[in-house]
Protein backbone atom coordinates (compact mmCIF):
# COMPACT_ATOMS: atom_id res chain seq x y z
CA UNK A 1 248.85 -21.01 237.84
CA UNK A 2 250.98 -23.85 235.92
CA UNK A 3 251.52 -21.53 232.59
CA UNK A 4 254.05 -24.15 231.21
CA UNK A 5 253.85 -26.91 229.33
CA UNK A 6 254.47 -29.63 231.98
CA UNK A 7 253.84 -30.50 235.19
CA UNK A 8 255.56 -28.17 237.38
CA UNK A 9 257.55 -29.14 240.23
CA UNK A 10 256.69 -26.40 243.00
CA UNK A 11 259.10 -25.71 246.24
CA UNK A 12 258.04 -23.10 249.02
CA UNK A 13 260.41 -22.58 251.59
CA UNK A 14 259.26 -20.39 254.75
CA UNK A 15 262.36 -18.33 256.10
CA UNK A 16 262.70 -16.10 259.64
CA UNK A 17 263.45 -12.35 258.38
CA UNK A 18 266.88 -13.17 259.24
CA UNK A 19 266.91 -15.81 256.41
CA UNK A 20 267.12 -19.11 258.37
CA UNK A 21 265.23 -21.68 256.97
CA UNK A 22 262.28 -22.79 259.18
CA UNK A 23 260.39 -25.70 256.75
CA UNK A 24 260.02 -26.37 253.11
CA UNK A 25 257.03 -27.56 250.89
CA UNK A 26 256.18 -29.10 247.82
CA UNK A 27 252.59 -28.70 245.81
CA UNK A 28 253.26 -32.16 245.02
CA UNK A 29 253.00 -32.72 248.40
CA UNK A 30 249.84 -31.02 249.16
CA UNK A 31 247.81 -31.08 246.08
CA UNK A 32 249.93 -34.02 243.48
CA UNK A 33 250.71 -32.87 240.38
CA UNK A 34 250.15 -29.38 239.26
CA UNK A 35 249.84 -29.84 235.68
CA UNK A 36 249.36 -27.00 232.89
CA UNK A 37 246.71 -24.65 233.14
CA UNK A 38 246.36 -26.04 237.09
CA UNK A 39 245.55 -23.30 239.59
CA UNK A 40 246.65 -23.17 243.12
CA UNK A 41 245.42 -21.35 246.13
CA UNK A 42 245.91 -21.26 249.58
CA UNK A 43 246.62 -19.24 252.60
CA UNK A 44 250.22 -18.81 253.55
CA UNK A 45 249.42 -20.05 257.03
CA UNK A 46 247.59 -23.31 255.58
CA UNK A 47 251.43 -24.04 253.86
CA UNK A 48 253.36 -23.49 256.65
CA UNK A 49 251.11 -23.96 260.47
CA UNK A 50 254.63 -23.10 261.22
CA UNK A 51 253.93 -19.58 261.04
CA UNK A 52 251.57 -19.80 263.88
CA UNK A 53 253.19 -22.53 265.54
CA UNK A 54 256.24 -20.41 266.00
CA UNK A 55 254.74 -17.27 266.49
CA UNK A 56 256.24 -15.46 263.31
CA UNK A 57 255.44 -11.72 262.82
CA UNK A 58 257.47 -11.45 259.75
CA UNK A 59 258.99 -13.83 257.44
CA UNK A 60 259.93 -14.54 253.61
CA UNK A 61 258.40 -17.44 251.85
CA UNK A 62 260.67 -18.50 248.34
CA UNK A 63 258.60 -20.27 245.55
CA UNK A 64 260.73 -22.05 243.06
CA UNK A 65 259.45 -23.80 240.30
CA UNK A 66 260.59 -25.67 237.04
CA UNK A 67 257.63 -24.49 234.87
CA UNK A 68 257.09 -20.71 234.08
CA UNK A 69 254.14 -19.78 236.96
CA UNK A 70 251.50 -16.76 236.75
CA UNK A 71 251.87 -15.40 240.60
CA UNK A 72 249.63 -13.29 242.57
CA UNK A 73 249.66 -12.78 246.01
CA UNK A 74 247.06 -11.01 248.96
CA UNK A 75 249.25 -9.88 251.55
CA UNK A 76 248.25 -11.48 255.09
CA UNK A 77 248.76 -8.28 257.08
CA UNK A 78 246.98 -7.01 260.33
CA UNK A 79 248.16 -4.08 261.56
CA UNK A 80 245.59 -1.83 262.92
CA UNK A 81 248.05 1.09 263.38
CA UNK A 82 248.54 1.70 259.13
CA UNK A 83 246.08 3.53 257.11
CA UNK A 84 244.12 1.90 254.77
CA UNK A 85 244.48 1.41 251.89
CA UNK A 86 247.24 4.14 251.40
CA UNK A 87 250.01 2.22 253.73
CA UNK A 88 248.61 -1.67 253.23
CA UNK A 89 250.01 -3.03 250.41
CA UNK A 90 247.18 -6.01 249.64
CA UNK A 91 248.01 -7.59 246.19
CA UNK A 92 251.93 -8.21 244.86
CA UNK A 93 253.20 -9.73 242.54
CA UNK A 94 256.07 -11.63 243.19
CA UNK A 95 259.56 -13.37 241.24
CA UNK A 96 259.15 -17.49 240.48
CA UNK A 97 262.89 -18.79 240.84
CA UNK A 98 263.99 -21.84 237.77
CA UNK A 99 265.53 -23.66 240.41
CA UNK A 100 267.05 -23.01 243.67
CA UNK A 101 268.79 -19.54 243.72
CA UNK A 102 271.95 -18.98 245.32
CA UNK A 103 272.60 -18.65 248.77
């Protein structure tokens, strides 16, 4: 959610768990603009089809924004060998960068 004032420009960037950058996003791209009080859902895998298309197991996806953002995520996780709910961690909260952090 857009809890600014203006209309926030949104970057996701989907990174390997070795940190090399495999794509980047903007909302504006996939939605327009995300003005204040605008609320924004989708599926990690409907972002990036890179996920699948690649065949990542694990990854990092950074979010970087130049409004303030109210972030909630539900982790995509299938692993049938953890006990649930004790060892699946389903909702996070997560860090919204002010521009692009250092590398």
């Amino acid at each position: 959610m857009n809890t600014g004032a203006a209309n926030a420009q949104v970057t996701f960037r989907l990174y390997t768990e070795y940190f090399i950058l495999v794509a980047t996003r903007t909302l504006d791209s996939m939605i327009g603009s995300f003005r204040p009080g605008d609320h924004f859902a989708r599926y990690a895998t409907e972002i990036f089809p890179e996920i699948r298309a690649s065949g990542l197991e694990k990854a990092v996806i950074t979010v970087e924004s130049t409004q303030p953002l109210a972030a909630v995520t539900l982790r995509q996780h299938d692993h049938p060998g953890l006990v649930f709910p004790a060892e699946v961690n389903l909702v996070t909260v997560f860090p919204v960068l002010t521009g692009r952090a250092a590398q």
